[in-house]
PDB file of N, CA and C in Angstrom:
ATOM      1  N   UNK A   1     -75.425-124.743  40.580  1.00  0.00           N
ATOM      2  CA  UNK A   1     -74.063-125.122  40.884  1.00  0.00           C
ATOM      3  C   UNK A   1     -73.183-123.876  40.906  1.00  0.00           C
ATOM      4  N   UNK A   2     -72.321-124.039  41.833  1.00  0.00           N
ATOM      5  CA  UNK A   2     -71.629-122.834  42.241  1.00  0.00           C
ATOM      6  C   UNK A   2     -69.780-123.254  42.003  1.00  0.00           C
ATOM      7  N   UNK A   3     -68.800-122.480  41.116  1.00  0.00           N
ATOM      8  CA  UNK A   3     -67.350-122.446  40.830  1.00  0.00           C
ATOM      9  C   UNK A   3     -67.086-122.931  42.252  1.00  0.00           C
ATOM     10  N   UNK A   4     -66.384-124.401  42.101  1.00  0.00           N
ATOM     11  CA  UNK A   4     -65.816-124.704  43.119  1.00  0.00           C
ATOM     12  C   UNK A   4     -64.447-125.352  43.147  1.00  0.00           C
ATOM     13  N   UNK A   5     -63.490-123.530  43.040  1.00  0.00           N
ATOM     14  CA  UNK A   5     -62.222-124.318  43.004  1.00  0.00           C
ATOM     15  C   UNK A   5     -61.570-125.249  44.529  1.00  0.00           C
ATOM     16  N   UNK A   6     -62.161-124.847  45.587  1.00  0.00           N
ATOM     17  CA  UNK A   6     -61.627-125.516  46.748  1.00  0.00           C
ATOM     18  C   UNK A   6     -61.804-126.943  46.758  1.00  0.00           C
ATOM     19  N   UNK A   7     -62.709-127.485  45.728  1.00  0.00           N
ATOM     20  CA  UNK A   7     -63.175-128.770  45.913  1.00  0.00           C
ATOM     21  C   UNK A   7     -62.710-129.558  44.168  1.00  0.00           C
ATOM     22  N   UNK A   8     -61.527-129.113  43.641  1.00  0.00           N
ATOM     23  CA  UNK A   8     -61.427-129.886  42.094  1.00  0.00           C
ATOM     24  C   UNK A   8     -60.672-131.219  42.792  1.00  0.00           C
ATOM     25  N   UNK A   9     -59.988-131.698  44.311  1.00  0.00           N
ATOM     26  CA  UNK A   9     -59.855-132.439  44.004  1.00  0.00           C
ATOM     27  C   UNK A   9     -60.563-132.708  45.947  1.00  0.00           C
ATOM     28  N   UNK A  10     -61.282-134.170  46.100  1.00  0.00           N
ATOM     29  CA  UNK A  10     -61.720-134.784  47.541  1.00  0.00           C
ATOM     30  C   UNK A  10     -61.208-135.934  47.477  1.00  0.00           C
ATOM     31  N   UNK A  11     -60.675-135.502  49.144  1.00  0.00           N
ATOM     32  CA  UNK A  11     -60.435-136.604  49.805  1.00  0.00           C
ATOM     33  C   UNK A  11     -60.657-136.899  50.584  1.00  0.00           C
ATOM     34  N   UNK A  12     -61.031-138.571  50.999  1.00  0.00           N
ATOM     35  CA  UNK A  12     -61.489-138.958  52.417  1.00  0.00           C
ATOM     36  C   UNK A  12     -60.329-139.732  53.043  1.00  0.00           C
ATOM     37  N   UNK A  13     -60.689-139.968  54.046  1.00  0.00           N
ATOM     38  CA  UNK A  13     -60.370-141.135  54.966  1.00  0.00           C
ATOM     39  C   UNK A  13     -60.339-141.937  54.914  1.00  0.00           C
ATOM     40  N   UNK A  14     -59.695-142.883  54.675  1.00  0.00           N
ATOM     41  CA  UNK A  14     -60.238-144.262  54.723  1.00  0.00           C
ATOM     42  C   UNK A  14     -59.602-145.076  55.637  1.00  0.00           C
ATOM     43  N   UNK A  15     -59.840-146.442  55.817  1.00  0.00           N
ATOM     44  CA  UNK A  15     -59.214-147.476  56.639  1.00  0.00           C
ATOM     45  C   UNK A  15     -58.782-146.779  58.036  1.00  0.00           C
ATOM     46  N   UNK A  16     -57.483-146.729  58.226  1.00  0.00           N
ATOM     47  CA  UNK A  16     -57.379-146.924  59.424  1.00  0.00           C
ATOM     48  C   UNK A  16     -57.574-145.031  60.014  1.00  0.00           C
ATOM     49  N   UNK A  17     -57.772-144.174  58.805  1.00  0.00           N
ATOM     50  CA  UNK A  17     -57.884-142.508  58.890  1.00  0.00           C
ATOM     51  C   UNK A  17     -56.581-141.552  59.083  1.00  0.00           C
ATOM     52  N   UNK A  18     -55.415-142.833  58.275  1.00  0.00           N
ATOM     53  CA  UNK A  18     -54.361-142.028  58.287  1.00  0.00           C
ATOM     54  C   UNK A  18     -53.813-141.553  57.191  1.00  0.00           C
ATOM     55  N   UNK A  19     -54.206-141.574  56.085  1.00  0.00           N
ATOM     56  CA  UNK A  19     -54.175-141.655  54.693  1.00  0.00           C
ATOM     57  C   UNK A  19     -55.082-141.241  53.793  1.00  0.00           C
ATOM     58  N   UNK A  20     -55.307-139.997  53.424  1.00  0.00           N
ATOM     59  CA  UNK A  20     -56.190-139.643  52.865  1.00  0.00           C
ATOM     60  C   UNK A  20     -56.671-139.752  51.141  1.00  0.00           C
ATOM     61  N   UNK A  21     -57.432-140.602  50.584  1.00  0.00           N
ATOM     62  CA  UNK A  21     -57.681-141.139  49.543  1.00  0.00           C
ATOM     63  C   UNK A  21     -58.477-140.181  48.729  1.00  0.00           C
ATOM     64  N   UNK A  22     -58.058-139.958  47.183  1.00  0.00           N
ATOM     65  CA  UNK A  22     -58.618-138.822  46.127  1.00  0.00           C
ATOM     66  C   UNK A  22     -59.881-139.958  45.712  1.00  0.00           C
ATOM     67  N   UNK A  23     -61.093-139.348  46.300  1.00  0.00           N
ATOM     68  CA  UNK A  23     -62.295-140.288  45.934  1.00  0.00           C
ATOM     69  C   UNK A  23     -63.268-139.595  44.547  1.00  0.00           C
ATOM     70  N   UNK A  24     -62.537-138.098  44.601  1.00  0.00           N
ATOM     71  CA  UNK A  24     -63.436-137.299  43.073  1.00  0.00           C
ATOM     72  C   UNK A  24     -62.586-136.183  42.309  1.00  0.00           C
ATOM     73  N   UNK A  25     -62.541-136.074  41.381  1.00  0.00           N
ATOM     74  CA  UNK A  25     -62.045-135.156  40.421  1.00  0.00           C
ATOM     75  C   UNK A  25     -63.602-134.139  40.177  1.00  0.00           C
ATOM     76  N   UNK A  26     -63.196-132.622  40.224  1.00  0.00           N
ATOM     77  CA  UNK A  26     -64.028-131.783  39.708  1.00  0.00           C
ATOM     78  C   UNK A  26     -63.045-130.811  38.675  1.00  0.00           C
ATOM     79  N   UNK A  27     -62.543-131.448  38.023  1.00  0.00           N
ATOM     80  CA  UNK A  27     -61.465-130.291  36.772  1.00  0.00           C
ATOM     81  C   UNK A  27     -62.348-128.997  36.253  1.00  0.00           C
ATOM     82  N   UNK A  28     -61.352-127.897  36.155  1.00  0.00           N
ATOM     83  CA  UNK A  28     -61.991-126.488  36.223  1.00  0.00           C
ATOM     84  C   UNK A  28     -60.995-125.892  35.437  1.00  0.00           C
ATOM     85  N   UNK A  29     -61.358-125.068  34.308  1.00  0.00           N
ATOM     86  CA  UNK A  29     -60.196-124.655  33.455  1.00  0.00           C
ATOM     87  C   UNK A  29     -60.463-123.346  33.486  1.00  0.00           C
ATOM     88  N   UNK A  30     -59.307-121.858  33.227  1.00  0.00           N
ATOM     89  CA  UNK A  30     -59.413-120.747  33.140  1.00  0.00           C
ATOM     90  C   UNK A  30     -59.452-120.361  31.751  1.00  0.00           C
ATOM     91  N   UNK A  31     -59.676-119.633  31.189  1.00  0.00           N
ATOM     92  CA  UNK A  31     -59.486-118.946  30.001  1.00  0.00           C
ATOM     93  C   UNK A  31     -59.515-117.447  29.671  1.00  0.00           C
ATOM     94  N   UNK A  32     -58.608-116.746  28.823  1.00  0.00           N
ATOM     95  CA  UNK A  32     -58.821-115.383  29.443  1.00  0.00           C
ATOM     96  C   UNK A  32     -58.102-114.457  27.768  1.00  0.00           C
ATOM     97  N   UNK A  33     -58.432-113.509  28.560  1.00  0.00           N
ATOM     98  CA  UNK A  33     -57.883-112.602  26.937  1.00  0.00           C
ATOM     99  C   UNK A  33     -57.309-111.484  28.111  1.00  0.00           C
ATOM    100  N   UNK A  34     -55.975-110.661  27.410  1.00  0.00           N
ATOM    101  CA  UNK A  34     -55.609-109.598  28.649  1.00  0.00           C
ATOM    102  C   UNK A  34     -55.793-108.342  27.844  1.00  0.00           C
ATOM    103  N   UNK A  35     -55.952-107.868  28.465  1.00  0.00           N
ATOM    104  CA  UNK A  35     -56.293-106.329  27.836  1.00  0.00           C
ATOM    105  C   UNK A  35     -54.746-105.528  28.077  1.00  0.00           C
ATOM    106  N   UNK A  36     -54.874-104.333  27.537  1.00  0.00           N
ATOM    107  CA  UNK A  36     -54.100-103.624  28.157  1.00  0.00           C
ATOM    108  C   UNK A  36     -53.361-103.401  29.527  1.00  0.00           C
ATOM    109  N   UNK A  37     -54.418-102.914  30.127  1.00  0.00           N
ATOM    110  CA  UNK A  37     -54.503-102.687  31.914  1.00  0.00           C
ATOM    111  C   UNK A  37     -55.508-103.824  32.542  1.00  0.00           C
ATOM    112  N   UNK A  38     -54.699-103.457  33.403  1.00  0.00           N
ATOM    113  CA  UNK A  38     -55.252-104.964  34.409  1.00  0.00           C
ATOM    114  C   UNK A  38     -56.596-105.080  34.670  1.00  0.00           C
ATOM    115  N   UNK A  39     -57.194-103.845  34.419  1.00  0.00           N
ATOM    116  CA  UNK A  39     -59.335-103.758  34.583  1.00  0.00           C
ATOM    117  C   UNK A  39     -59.517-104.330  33.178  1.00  0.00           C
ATOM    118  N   UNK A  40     -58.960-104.526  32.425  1.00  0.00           N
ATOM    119  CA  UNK A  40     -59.041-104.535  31.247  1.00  0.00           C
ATOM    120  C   UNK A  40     -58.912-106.309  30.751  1.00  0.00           C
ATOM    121  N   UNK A  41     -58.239-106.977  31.519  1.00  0.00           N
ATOM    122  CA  UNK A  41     -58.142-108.485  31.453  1.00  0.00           C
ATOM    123  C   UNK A  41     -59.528-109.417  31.873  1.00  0.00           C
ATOM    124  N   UNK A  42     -59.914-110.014  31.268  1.00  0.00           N
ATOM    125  CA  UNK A  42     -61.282-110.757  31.149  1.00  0.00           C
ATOM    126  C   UNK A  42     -60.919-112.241  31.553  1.00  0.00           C
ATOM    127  N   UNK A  43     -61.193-112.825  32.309  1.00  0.00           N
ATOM    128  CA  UNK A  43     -61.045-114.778  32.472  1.00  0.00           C
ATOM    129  C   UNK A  43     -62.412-114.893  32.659  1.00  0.00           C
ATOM    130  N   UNK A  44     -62.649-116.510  32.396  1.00  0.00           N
ATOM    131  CA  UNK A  44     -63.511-116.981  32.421  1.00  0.00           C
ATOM    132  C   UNK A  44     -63.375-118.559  33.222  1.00  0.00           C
ATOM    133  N   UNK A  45     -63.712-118.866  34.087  1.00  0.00           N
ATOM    134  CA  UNK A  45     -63.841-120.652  34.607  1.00  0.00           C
ATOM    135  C   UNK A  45     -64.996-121.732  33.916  1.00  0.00           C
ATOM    136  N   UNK A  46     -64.362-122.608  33.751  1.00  0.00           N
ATOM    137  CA  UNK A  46     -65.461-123.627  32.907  1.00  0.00           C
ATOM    138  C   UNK A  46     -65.332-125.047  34.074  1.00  0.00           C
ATOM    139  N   UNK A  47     -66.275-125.198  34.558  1.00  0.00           N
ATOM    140  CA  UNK A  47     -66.457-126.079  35.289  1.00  0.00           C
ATOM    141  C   UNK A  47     -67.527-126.900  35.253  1.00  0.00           C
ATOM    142  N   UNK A  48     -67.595-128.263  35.001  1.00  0.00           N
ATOM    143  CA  UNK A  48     -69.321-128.826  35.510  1.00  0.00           C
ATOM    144  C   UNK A  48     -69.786-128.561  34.431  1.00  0.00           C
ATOM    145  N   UNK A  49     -69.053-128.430  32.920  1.00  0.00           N
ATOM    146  CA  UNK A  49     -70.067-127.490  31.489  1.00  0.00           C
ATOM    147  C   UNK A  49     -70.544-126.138  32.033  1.00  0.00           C
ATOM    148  N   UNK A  50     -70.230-125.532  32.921  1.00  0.00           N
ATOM    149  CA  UNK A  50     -70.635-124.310  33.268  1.00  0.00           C
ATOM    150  C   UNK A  50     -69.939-123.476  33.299  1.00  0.00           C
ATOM    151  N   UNK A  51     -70.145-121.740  32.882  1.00  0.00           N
ATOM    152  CA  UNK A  51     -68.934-120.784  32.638  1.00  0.00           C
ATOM    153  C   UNK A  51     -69.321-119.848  34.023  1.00  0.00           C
ATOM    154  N   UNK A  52     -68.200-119.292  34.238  1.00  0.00           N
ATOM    155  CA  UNK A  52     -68.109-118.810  35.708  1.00  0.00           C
ATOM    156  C   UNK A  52     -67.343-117.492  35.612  1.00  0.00           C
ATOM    157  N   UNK A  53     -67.762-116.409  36.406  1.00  0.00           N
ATOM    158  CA  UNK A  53     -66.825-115.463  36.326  1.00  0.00           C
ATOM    159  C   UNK A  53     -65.560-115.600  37.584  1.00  0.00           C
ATOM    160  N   UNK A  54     -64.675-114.650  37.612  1.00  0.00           N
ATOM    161  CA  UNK A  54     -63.339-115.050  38.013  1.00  0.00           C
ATOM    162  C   UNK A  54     -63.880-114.877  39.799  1.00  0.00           C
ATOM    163  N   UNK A  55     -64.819-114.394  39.971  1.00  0.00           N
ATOM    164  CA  UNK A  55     -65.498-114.068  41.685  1.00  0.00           C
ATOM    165  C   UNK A  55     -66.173-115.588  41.865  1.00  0.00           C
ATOM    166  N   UNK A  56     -66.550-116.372  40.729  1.00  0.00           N
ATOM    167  CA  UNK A  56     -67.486-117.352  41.087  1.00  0.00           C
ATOM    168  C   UNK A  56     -68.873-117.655  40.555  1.00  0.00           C
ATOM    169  N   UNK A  57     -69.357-116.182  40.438  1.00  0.00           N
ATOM    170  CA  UNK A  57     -71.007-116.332  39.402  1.00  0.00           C
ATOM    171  C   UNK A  57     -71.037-116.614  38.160  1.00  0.00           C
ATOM    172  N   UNK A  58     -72.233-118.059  38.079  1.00  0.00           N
ATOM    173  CA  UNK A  58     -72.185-118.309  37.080  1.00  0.00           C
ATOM    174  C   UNK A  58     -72.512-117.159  35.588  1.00  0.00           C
ATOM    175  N   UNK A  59     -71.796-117.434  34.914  1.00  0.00           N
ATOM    176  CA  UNK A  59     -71.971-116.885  33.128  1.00  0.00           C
ATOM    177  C   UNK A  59     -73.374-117.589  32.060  1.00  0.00           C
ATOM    178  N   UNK A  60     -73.986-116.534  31.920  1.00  0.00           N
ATOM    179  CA  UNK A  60     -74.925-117.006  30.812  1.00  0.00           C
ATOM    180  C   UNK A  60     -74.600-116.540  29.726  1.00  0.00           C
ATOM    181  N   UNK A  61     -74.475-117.623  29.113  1.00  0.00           N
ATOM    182  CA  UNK A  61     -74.273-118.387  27.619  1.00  0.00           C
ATOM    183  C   UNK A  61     -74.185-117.517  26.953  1.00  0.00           C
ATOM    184  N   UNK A  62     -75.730-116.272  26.500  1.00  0.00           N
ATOM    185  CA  UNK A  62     -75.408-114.876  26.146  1.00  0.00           C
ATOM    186  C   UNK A  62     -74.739-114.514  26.674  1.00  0.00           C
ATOM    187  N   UNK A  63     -74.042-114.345  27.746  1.00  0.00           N
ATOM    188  CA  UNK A  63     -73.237-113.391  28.709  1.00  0.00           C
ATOM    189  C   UNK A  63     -71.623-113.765  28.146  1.00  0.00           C
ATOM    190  N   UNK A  64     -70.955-114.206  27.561  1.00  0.00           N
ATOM    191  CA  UNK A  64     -70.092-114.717  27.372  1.00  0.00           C
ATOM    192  C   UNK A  64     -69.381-114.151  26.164  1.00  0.00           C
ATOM    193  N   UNK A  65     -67.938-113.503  26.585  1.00  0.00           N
ATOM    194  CA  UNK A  65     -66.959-112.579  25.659  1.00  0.00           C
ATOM    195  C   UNK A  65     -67.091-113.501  24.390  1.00  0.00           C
ATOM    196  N   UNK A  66     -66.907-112.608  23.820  1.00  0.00           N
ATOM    197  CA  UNK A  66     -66.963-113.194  21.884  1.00  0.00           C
ATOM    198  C   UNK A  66     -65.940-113.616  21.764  1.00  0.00           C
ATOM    199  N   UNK A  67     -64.590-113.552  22.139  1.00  0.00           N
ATOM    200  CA  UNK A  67     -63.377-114.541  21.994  1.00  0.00           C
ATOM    201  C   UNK A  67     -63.685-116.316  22.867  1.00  0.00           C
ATOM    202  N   UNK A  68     -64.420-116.469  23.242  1.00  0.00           N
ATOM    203  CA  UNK A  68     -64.874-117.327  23.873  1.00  0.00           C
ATOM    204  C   UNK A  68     -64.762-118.508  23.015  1.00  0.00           C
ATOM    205  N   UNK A  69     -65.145-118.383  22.114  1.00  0.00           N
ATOM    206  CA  UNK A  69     -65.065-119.391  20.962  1.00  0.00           C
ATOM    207  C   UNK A  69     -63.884-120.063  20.520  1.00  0.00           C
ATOM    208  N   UNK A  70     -63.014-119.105  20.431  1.00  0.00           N
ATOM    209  CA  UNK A  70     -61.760-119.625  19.849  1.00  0.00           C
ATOM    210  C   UNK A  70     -60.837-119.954  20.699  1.00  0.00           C
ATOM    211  N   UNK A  71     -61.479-119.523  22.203  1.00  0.00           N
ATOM    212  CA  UNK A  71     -60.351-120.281  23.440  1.00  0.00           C
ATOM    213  C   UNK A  71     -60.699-122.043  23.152  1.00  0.00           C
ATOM    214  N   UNK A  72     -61.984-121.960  23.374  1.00  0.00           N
ATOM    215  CA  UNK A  72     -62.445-123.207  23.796  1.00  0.00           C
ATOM    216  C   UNK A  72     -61.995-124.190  22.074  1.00  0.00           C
ATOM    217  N   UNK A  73     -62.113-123.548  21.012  1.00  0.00           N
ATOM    218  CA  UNK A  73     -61.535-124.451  19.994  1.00  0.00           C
ATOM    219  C   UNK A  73     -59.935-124.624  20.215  1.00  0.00           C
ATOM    220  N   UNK A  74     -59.184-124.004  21.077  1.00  0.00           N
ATOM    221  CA  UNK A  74     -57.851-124.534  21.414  1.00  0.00           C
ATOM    222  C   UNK A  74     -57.755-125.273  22.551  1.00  0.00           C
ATOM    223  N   UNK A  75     -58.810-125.920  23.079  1.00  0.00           N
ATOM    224  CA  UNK A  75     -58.693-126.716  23.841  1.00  0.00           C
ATOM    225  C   UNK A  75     -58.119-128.119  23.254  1.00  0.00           C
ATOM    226  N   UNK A  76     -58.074-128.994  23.814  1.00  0.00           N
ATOM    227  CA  UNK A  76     -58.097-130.421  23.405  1.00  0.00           C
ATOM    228  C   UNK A  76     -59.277-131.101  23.955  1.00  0.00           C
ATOM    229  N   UNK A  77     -59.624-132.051  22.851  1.00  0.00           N
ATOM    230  CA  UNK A  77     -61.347-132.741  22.793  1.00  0.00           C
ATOM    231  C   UNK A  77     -60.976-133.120  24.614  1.00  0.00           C
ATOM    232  N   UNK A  78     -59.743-133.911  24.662  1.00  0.00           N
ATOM    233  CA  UNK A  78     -60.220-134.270  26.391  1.00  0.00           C
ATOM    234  C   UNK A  78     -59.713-133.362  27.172  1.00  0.00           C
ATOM    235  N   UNK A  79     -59.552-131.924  26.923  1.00  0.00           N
ATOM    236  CA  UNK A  79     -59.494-130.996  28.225  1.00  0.00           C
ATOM    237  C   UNK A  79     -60.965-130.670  28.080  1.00  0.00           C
ATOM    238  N   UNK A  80     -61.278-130.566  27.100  1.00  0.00           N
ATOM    239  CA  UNK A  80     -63.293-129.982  27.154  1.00  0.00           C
ATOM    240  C   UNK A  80     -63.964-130.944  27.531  1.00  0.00           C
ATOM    241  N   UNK A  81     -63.787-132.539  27.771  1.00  0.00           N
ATOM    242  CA  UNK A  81     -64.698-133.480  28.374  1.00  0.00           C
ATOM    243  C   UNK A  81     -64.603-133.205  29.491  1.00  0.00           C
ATOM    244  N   UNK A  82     -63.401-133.196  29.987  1.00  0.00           N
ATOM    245  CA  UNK A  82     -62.993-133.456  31.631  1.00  0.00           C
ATOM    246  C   UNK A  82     -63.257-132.034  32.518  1.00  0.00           C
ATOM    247  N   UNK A  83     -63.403-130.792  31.654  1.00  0.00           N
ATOM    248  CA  UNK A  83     -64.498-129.532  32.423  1.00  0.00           C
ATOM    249  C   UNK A  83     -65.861-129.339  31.876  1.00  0.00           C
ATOM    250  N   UNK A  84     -66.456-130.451  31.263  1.00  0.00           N
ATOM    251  CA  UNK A  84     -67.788-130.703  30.920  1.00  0.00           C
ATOM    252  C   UNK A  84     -68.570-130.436  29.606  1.00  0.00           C
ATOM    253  N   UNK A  85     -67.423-129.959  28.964  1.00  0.00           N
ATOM    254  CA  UNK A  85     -68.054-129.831  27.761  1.00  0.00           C
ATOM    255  C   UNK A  85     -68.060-130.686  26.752  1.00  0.00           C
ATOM    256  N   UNK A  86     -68.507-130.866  26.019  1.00  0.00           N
ATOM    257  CA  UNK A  86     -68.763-131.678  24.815  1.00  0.00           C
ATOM    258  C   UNK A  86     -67.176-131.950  24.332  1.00  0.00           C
ATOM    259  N   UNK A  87     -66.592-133.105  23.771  1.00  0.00           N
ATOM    260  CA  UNK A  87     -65.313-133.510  22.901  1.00  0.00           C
ATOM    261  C   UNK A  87     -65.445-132.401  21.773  1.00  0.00           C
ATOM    262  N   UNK A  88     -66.517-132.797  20.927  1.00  0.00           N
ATOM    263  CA  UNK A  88     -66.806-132.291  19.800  1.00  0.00           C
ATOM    264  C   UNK A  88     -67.826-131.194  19.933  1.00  0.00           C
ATOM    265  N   UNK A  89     -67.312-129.743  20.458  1.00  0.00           N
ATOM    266  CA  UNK A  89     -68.151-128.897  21.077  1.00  0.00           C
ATOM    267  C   UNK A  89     -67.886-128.000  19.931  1.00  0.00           C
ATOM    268  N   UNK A  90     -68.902-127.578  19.757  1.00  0.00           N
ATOM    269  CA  UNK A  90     -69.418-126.627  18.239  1.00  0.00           C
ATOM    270  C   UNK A  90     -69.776-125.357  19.265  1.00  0.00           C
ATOM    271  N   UNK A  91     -69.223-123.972  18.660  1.00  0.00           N
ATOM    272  CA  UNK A  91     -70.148-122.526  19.199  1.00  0.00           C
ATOM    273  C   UNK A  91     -71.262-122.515  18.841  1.00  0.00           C
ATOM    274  N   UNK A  92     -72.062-122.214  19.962  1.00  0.00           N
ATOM    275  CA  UNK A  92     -73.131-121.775  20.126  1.00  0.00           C
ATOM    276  C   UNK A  92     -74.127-123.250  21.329  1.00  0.00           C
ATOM    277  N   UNK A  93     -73.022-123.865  21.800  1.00  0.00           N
ATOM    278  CA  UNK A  93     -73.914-125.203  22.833  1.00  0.00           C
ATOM    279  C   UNK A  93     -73.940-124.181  23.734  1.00  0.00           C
ATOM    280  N   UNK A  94     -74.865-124.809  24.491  1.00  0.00           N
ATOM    281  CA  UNK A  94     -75.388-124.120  25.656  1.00  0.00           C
ATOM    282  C   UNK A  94     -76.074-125.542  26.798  1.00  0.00           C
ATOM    283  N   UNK A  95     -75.456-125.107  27.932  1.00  0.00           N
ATOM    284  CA  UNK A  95     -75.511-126.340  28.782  1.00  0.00           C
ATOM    285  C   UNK A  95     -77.029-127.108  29.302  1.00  0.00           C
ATOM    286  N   UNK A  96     -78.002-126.079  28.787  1.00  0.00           N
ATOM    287  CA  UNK A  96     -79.257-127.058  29.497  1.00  0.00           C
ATOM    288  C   UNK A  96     -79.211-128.129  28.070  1.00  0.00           C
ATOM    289  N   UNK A  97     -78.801-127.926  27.081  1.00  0.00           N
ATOM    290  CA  UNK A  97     -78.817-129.311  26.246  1.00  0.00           C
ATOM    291  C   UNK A  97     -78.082-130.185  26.309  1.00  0.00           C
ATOM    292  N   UNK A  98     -77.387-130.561  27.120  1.00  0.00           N
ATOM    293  CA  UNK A  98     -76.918-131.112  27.767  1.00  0.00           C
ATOM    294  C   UNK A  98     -77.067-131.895  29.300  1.00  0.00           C
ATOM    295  N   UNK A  99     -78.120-131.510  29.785  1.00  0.00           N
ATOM    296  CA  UNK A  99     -78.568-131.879  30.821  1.00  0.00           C
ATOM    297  C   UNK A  99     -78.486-131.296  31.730  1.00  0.00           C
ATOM    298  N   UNK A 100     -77.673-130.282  31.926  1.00  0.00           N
ATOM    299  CA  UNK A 100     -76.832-129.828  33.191  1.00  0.00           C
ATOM    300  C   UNK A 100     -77.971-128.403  33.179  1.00  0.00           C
ATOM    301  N   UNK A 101     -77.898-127.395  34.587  1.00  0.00           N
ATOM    302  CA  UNK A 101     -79.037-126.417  34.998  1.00  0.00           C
ATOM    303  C   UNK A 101     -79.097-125.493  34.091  1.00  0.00           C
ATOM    304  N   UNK A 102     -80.762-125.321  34.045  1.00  0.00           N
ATOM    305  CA  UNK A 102     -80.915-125.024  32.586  1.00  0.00           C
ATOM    306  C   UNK A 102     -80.527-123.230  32.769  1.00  0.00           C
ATOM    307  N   UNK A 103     -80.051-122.225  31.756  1.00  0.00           N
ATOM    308  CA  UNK A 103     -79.471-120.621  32.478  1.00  0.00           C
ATOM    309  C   UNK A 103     -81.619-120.176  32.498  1.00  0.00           C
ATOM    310  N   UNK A 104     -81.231-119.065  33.652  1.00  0.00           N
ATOM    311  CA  UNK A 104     -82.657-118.208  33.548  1.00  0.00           C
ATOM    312  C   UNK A 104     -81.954-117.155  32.748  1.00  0.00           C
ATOM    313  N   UNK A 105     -83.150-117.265  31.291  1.00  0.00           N
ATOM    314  CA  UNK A 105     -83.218-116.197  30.227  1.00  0.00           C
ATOM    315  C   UNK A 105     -83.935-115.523  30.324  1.00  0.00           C
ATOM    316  N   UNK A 106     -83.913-114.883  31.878  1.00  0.00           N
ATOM    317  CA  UNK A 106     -85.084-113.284  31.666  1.00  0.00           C
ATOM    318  C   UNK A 106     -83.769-112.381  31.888  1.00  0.00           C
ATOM    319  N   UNK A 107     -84.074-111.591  31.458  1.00  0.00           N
ATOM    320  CA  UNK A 107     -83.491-110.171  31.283  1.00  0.00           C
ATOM    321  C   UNK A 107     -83.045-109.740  32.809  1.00  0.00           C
ATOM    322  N   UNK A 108     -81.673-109.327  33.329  1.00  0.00           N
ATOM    323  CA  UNK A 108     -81.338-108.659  34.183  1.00  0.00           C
ATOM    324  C   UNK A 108     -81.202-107.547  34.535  1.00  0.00           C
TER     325      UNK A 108
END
């Protein structure tokens, strides 16, 4: 699965095709720490239970800034359901337990 902000909200057609109807929600949240200088500012996208960098590629689980933790504990239980994560999401989940694609843990 690939960061898809163009698609958090679809709509079709319906009836007569003059009116276009919201048939899916894909909610996608940012999170970020700023550095000093602007090379220096870090975000992260959480979409689908999946972490994303700000270009789009997905984030593995190891791969993921150590403030990471304490963004996502200032979430609210239903902003972390509704971008896929657990209500009651503890550090250190990781999304193939969860069902969702499991990360490849070989070495890059």
């Amino acid at each position: 699965m690939q960061l898809q902000l163009n698609r958090v909200h679809e709509y079709k057609k319906v009836n007569d095709g003059s009116r276009p109807t919201l048939t899916k929600i894909n909610p996608a949240t940012r999170l970020g720490r700023r550095g000093e200088g602007i090379d220096e500012s870090v975000y992260v996208f959480i979409q689908g239970g999946l972490f994303f960098s700000e270009g789009g590629a997905r984030i593995k689980t190891k791969d993921l800034p150590p403030w990471i933790d304490d963004e996502i504990k200032r979430m609210s239980r239903g902003a972390r359901a509704e971008v896929g994560l657990p209500a009651d999401w503890k550090p250190g989940w990781r999304p193939d337990s969860a069902g969702l694609p499991a990360e490849d843990d070989e070495d890059d």
